[in-house]
C-alpha atoms as a PDB file:
ATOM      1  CA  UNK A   1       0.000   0.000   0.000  1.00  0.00           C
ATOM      2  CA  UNK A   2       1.536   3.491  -1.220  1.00  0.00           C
ATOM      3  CA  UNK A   3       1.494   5.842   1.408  1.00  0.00           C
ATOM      4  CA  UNK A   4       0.443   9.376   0.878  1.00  0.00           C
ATOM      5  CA  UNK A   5       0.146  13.187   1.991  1.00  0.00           C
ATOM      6  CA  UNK A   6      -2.315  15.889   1.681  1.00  0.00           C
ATOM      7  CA  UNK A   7      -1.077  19.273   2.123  1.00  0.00           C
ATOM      8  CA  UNK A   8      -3.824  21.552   3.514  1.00  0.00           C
ATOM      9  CA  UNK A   9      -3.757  23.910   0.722  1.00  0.00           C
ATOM     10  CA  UNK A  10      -4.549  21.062  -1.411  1.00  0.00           C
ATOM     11  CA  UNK A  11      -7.814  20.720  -0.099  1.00  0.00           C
ATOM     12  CA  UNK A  12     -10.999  22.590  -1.485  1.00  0.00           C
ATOM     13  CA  UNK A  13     -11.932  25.874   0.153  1.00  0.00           C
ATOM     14  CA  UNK A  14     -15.233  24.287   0.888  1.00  0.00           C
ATOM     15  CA  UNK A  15     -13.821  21.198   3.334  1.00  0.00           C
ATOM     16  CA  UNK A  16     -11.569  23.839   4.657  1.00  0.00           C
ATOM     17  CA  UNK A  17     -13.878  25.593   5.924  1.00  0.00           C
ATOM     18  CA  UNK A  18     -15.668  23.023   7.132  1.00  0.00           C
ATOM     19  CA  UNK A  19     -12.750  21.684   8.875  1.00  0.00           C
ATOM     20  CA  UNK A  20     -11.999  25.568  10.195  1.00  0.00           C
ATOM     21  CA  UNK A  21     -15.422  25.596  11.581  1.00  0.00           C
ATOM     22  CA  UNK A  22     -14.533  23.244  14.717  1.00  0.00           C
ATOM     23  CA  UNK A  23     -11.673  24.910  15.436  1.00  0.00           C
ATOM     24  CA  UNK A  24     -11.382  27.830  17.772  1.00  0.00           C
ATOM     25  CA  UNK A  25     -11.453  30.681  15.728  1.00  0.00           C
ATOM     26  CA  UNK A  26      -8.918  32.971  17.524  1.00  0.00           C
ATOM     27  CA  UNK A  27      -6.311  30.001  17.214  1.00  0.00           C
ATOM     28  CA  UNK A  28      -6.895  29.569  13.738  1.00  0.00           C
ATOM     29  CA  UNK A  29      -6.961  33.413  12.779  1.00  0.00           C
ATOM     30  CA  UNK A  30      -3.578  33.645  14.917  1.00  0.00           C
ATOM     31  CA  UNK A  31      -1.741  30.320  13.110  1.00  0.00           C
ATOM     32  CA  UNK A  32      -3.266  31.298   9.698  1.00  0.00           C
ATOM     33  CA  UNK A  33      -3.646  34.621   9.066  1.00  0.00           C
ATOM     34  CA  UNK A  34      -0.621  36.173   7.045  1.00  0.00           C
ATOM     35  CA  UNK A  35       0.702  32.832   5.414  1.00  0.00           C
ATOM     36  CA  UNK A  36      -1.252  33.591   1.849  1.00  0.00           C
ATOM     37  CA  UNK A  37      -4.161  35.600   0.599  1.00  0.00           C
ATOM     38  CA  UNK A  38      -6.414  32.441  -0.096  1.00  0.00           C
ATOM     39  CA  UNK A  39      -6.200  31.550   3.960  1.00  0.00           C
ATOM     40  CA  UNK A  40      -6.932  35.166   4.782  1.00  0.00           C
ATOM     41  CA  UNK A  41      -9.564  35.323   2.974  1.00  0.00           C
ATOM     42  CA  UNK A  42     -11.016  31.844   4.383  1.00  0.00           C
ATOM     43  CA  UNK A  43     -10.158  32.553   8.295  1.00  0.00           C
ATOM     44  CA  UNK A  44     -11.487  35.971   7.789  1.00  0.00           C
ATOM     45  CA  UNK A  45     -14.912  34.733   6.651  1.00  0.00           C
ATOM     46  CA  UNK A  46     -17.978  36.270   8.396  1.00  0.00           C
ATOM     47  CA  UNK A  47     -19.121  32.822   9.124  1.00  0.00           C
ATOM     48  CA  UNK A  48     -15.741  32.523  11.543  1.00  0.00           C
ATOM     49  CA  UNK A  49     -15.331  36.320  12.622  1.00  0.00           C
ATOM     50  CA  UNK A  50     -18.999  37.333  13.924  1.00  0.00           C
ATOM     51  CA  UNK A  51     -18.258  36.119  17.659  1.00  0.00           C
ATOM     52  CA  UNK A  52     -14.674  37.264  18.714  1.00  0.00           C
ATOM     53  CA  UNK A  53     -13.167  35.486  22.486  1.00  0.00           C
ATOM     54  CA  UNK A  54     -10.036  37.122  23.570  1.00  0.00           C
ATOM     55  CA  UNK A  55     -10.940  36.029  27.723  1.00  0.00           C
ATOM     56  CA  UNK A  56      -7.534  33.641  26.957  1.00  0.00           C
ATOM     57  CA  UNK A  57      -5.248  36.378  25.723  1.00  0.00           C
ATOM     58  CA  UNK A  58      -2.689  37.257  28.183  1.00  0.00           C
ATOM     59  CA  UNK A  59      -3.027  40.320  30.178  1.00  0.00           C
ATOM     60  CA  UNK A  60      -1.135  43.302  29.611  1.00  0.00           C
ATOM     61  CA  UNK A  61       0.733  42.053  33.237  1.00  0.00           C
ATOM     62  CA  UNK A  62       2.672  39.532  31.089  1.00  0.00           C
ATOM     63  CA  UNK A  63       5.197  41.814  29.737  1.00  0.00           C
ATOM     64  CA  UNK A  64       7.992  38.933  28.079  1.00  0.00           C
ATOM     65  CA  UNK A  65       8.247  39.370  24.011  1.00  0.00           C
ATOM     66  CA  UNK A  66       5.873  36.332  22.720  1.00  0.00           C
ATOM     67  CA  UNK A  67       3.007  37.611  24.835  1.00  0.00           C
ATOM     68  CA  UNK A  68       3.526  41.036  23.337  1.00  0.00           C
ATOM     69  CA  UNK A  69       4.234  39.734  20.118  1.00  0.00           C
ATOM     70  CA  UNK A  70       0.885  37.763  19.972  1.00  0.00           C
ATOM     71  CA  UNK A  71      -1.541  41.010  21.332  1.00  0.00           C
ATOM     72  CA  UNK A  72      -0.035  43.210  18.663  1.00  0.00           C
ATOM     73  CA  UNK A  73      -0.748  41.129  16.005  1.00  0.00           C
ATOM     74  CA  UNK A  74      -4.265  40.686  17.114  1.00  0.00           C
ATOM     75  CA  UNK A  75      -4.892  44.106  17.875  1.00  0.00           C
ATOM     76  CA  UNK A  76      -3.310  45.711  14.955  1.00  0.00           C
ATOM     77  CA  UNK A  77      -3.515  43.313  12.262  1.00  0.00           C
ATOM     78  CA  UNK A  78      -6.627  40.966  12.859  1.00  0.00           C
ATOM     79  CA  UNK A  79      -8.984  43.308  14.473  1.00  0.00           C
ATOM     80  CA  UNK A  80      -8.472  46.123  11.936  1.00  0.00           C
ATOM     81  CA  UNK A  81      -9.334  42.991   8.670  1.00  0.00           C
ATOM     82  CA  UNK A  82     -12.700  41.889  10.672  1.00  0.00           C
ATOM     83  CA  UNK A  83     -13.546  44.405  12.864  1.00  0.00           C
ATOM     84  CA  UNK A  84     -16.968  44.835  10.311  1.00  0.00           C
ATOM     85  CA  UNK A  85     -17.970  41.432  10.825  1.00  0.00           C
ATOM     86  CA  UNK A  86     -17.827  41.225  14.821  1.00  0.00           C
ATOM     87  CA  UNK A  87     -20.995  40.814  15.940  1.00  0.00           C
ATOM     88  CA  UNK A  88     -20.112  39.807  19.278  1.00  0.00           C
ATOM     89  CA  UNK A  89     -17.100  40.345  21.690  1.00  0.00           C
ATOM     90  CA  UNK A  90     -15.763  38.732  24.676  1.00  0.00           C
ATOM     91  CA  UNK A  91     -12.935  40.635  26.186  1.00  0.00           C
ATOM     92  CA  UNK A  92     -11.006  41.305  29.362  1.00  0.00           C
ATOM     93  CA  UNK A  93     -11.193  44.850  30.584  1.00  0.00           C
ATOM     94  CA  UNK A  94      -7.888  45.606  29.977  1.00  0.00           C
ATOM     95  CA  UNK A  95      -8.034  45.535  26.780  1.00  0.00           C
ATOM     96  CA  UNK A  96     -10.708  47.525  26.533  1.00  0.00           C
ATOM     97  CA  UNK A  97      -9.191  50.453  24.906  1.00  0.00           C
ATOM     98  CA  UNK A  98      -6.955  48.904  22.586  1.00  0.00           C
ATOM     99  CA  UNK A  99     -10.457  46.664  20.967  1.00  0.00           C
ATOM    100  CA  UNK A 100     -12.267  50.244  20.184  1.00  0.00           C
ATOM    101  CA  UNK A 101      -9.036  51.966  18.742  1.00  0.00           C
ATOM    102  CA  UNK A 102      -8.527  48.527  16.205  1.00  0.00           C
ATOM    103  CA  UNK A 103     -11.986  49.181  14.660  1.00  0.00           C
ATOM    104  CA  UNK A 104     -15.318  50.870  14.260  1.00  0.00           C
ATOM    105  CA  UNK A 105     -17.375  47.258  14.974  1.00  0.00           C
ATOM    106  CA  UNK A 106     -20.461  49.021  12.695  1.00  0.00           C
ATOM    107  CA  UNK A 107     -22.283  45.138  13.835  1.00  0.00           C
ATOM    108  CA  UNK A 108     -21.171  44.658  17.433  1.00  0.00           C
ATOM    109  CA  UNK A 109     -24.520  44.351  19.801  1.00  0.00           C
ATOM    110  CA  UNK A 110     -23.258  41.840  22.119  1.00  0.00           C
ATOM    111  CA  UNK A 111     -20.600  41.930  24.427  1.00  0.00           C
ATOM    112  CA  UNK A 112     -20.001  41.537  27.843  1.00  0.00           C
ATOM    113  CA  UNK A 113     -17.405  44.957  28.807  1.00  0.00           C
ATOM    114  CA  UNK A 114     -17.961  47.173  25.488  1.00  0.00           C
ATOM    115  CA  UNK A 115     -21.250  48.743  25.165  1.00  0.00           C
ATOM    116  CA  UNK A 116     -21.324  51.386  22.492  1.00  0.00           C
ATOM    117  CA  UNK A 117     -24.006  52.651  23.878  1.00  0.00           C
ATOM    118  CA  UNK A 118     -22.649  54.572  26.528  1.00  0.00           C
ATOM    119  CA  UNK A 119     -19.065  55.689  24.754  1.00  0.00           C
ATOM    120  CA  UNK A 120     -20.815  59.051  23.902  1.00  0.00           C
ATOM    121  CA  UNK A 121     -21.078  59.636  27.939  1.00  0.00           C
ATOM    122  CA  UNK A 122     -17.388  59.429  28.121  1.00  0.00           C
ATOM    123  CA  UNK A 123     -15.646  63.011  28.742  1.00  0.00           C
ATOM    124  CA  UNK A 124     -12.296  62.301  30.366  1.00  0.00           C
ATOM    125  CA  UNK A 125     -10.264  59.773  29.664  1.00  0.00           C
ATOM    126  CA  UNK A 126      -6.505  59.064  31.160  1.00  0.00           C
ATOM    127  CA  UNK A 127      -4.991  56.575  29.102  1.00  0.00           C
ATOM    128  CA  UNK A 128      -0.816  55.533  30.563  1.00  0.00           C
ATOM    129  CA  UNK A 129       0.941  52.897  27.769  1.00  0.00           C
ATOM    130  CA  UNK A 130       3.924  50.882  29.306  1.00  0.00           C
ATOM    131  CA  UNK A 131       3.469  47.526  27.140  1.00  0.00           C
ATOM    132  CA  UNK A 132       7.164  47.149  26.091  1.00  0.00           C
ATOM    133  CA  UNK A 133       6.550  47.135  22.628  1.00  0.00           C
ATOM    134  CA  UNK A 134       8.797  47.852  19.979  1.00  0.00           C
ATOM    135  CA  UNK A 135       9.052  51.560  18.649  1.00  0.00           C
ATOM    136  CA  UNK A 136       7.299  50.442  15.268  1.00  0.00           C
ATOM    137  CA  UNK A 137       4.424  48.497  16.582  1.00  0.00           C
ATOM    138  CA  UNK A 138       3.889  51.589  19.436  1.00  0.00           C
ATOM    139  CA  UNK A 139       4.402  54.232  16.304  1.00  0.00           C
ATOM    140  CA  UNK A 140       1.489  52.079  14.652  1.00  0.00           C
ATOM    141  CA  UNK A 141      -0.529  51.812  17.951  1.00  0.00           C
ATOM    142  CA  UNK A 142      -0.533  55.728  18.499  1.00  0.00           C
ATOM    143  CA  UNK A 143      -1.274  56.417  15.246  1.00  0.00           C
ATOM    144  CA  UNK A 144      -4.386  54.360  15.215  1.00  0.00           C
ATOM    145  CA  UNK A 145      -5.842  55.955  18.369  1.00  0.00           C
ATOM    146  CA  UNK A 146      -5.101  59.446  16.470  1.00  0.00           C
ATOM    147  CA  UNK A 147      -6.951  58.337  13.877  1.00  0.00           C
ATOM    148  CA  UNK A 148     -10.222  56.702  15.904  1.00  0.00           C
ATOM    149  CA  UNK A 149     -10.674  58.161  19.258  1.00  0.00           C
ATOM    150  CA  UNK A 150     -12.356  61.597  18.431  1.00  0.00           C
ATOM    151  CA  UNK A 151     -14.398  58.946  16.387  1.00  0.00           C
ATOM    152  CA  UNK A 152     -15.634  56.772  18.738  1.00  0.00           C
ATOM    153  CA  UNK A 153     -15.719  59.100  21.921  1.00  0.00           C
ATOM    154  CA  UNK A 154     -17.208  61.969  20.653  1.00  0.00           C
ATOM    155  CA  UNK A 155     -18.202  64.168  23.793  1.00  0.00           C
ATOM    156  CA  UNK A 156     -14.433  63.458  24.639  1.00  0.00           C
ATOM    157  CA  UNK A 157     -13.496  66.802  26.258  1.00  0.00           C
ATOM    158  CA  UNK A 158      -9.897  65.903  28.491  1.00  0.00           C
ATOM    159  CA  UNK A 159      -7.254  63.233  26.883  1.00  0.00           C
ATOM    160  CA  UNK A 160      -4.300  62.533  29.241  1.00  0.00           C
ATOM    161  CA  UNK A 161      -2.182  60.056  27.108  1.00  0.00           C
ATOM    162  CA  UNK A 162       1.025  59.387  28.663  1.00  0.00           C
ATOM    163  CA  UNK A 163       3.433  57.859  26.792  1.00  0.00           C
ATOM    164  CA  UNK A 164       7.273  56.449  28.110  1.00  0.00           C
ATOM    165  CA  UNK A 165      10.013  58.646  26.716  1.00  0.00           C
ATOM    166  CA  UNK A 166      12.328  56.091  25.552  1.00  0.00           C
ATOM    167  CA  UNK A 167       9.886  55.500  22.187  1.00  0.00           C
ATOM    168  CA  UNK A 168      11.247  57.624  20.032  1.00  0.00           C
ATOM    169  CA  UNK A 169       9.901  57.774  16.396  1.00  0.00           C
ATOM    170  CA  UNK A 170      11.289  58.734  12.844  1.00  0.00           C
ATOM    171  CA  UNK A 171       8.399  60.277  11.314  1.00  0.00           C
ATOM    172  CA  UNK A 172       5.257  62.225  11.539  1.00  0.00           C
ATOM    173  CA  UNK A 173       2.505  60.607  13.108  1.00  0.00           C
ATOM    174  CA  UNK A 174       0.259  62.656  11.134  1.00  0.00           C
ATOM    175  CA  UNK A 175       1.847  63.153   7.824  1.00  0.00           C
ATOM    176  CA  UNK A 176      -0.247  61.975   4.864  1.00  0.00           C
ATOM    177  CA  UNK A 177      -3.465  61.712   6.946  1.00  0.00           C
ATOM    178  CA  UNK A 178      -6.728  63.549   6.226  1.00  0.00           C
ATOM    179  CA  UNK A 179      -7.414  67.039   7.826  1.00  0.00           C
ATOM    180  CA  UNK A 180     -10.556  65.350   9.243  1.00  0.00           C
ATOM    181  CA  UNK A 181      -8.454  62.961  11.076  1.00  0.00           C
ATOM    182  CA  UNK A 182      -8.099  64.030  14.761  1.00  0.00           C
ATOM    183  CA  UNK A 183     -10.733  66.296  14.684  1.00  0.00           C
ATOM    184  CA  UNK A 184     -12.730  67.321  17.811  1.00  0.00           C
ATOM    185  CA  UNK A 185     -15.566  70.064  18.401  1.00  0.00           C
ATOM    186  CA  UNK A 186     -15.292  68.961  22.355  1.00  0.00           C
ATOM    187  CA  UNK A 187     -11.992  67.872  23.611  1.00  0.00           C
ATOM    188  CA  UNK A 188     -10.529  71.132  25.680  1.00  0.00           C
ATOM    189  CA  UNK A 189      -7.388  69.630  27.139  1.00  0.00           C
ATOM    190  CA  UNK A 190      -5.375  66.887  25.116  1.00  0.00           C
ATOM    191  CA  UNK A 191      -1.457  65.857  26.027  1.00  0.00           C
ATOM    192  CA  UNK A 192      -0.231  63.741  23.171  1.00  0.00           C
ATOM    193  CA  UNK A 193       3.071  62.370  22.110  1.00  0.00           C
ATOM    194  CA  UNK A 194       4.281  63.240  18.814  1.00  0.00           C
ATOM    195  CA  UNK A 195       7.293  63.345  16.522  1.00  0.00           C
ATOM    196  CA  UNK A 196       7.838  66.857  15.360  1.00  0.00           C
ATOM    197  CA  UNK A 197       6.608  70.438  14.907  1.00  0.00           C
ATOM    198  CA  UNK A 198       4.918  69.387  11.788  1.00  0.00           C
ATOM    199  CA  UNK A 199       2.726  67.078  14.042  1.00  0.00           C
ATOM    200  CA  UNK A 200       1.598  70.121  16.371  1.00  0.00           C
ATOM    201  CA  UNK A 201       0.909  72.785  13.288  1.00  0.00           C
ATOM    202  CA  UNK A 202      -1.070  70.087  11.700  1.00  0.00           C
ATOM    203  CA  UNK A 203      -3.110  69.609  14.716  1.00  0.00           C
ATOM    204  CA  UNK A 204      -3.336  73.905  15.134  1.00  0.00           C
ATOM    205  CA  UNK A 205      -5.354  73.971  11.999  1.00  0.00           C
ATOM    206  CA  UNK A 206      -8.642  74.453  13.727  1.00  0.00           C
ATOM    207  CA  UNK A 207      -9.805  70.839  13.512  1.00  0.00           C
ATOM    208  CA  UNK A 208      -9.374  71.173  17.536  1.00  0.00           C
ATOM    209  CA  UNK A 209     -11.552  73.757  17.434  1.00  0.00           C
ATOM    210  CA  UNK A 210     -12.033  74.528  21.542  1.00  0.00           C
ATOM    211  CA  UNK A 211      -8.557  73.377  22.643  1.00  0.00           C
ATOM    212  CA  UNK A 212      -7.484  75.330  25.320  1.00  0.00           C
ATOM    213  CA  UNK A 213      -5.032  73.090  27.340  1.00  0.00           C
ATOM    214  CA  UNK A 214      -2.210  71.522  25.293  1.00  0.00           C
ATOM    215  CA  UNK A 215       0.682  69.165  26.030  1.00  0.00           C
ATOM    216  CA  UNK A 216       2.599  67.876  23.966  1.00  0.00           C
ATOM    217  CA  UNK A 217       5.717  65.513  23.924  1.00  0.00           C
ATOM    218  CA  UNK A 218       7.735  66.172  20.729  1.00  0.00           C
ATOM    219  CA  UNK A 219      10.915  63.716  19.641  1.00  0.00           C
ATOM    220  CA  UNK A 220      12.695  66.587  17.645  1.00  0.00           C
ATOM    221  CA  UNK A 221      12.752  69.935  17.276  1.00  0.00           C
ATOM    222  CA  UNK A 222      14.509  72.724  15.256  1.00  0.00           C
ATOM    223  CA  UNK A 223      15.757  75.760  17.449  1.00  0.00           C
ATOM    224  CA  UNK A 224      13.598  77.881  15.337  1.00  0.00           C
ATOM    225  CA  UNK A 225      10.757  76.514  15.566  1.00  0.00           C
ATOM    226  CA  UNK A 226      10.939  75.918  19.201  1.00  0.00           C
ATOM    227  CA  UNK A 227      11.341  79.210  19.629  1.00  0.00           C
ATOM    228  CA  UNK A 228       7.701  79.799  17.865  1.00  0.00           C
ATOM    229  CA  UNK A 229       6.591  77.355  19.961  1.00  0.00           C
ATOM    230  CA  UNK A 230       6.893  79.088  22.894  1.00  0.00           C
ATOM    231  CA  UNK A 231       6.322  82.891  21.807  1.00  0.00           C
ATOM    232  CA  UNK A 232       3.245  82.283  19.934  1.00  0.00           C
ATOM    233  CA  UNK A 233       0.937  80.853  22.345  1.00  0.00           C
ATOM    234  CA  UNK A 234      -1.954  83.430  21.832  1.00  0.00           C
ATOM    235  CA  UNK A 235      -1.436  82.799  18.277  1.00  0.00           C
ATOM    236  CA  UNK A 236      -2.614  79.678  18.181  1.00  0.00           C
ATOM    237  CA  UNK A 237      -5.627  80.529  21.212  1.00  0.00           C
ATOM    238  CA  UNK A 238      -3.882  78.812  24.582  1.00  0.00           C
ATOM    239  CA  UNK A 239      -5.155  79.278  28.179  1.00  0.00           C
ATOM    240  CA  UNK A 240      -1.885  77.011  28.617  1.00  0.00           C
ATOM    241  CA  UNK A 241       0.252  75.207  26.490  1.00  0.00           C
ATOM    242  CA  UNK A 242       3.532  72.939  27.342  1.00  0.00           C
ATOM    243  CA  UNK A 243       6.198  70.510  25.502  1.00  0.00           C
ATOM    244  CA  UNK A 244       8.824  68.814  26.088  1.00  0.00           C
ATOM    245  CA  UNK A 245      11.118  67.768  23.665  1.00  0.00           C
ATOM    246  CA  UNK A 246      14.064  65.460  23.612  1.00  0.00           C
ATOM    247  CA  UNK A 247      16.183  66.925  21.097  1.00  0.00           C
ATOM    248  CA  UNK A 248      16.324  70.712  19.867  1.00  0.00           C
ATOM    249  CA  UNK A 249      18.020  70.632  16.780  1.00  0.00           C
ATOM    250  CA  UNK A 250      20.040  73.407  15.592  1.00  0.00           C
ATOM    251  CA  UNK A 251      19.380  74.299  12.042  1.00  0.00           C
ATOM    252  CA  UNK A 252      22.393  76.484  10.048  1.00  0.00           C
ATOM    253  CA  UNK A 253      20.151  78.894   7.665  1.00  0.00           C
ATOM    254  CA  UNK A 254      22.890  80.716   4.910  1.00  0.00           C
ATOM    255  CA  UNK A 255      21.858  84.009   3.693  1.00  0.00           C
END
């Protein structure tokens, strides 16, 4: 008798899926997703993706690199390719957060800690990130909560996100991105993180229209424009505003 083997690739997309069907769908979006377009497509399936359990991811407590590793990928590469499917969500508080920043969940009505009912009755909101992550996936992480929180929280009025120090990025978190993209008619004090100067003038062109408290942590900074910074407060409409910077960079201009 010959023996043989079946890859799983070899096999129809309709007994895949059948076969992907009893299996836990987190595991199987986690080992599959990424290897080929033809298995993202299949794990991704609404049939797979409309009830989402993340009760067995590790907590943000378990700090070592594969744990880290494994909640980046879900939160900022699965969520954001189903989010419009979940229908349902299971998910540790924790994590809270980090679930409504990955998508907008246009479906979800089920789920045990996130109610989108009540996110418009959210007006302050402290938010302190010390996942050691790498600067990339962090860089990726802040620019998708720039990009969704005025979004999702609309009556957001105070933002407190505090950021370590030691992430230091090499571009503009906002370059390239829509003028409609952190925009807010409510928030009044924000402190942010951010790369450069180009980052704050993009965000002082009225889309934060009643901003009247403003911190901001810059990476780099020209001399000159620090200078601006800091002499042209009623310019730009400030009860108060404050950075800190870890590098001033002095520019040479020749006549």
């Amino acid at each position: 008798m010959n023996n043989s083997t079946v890859n799983i690739l070899d096999l129809p997309d309709e007994i895949l899926l059948n076969i992907f069907k009893t299996l836990n769908n987190m595991d199987l979006l986690y080992s599959l997703f990424g290897i080929n377009k033809r298995l993202d497509n299949m794990v991704c399936d609404i049939n797979l993706t409309r009830s989402i359990n993340l009760m067995m991811l590790p907590s943000n407590r378990a700090i070592d690199w594969r744990t880290s590793t494994i909640r980046d990928r879900i939160f900022m590469q699965l969520l954001p390719r189903i989010h419009n499917n979940v229908e349902c969500f299971t998910v540790q508080g924790c994590f809270f957060l980090r679930v409504l920043l990955a998508g907008n969940y246009p479906n979800l009505h089920e789920s045990p800690f996130i109610h989108t009912s009540f996110l418009h009755q959210i007006t302050d909101l402290a938010v302190r990130i010390s996942d050691k992550i790498t600067n990339e996936s962090m860089e990726t992480l802040l620019i998708g909560i720039y990009k969704n929180i005025f979004t999702i929280l609309t009556n957001l009025k105070y933002l407190d996100l505090n950021v370590n120090d030691t992430y230091a990025f090499g571009k503009s978190l906002l370059k390239g991105l829509p003028s409609n993209i952190c925009c807010s008619s409510s928030i009044i004090h924000l402190r942010i993180k951010m790369n450069n100067f180009e980052d704050f003038l993009s965000l002082m062109d009225g889309r934060l229209s009643q901003l009247h408290t403003f911190i901001i942590d810059l990476d780099y900074i020209y001399d000159t424009c620090y200078a601006a910074l800091r002499f042209n407060r009623r310019r730009f409409n400030m009860r108060y505003l404050s950075s800190s910077v870890l590098n001033i960079a002095v520019k040479n201009h020749r006549e």
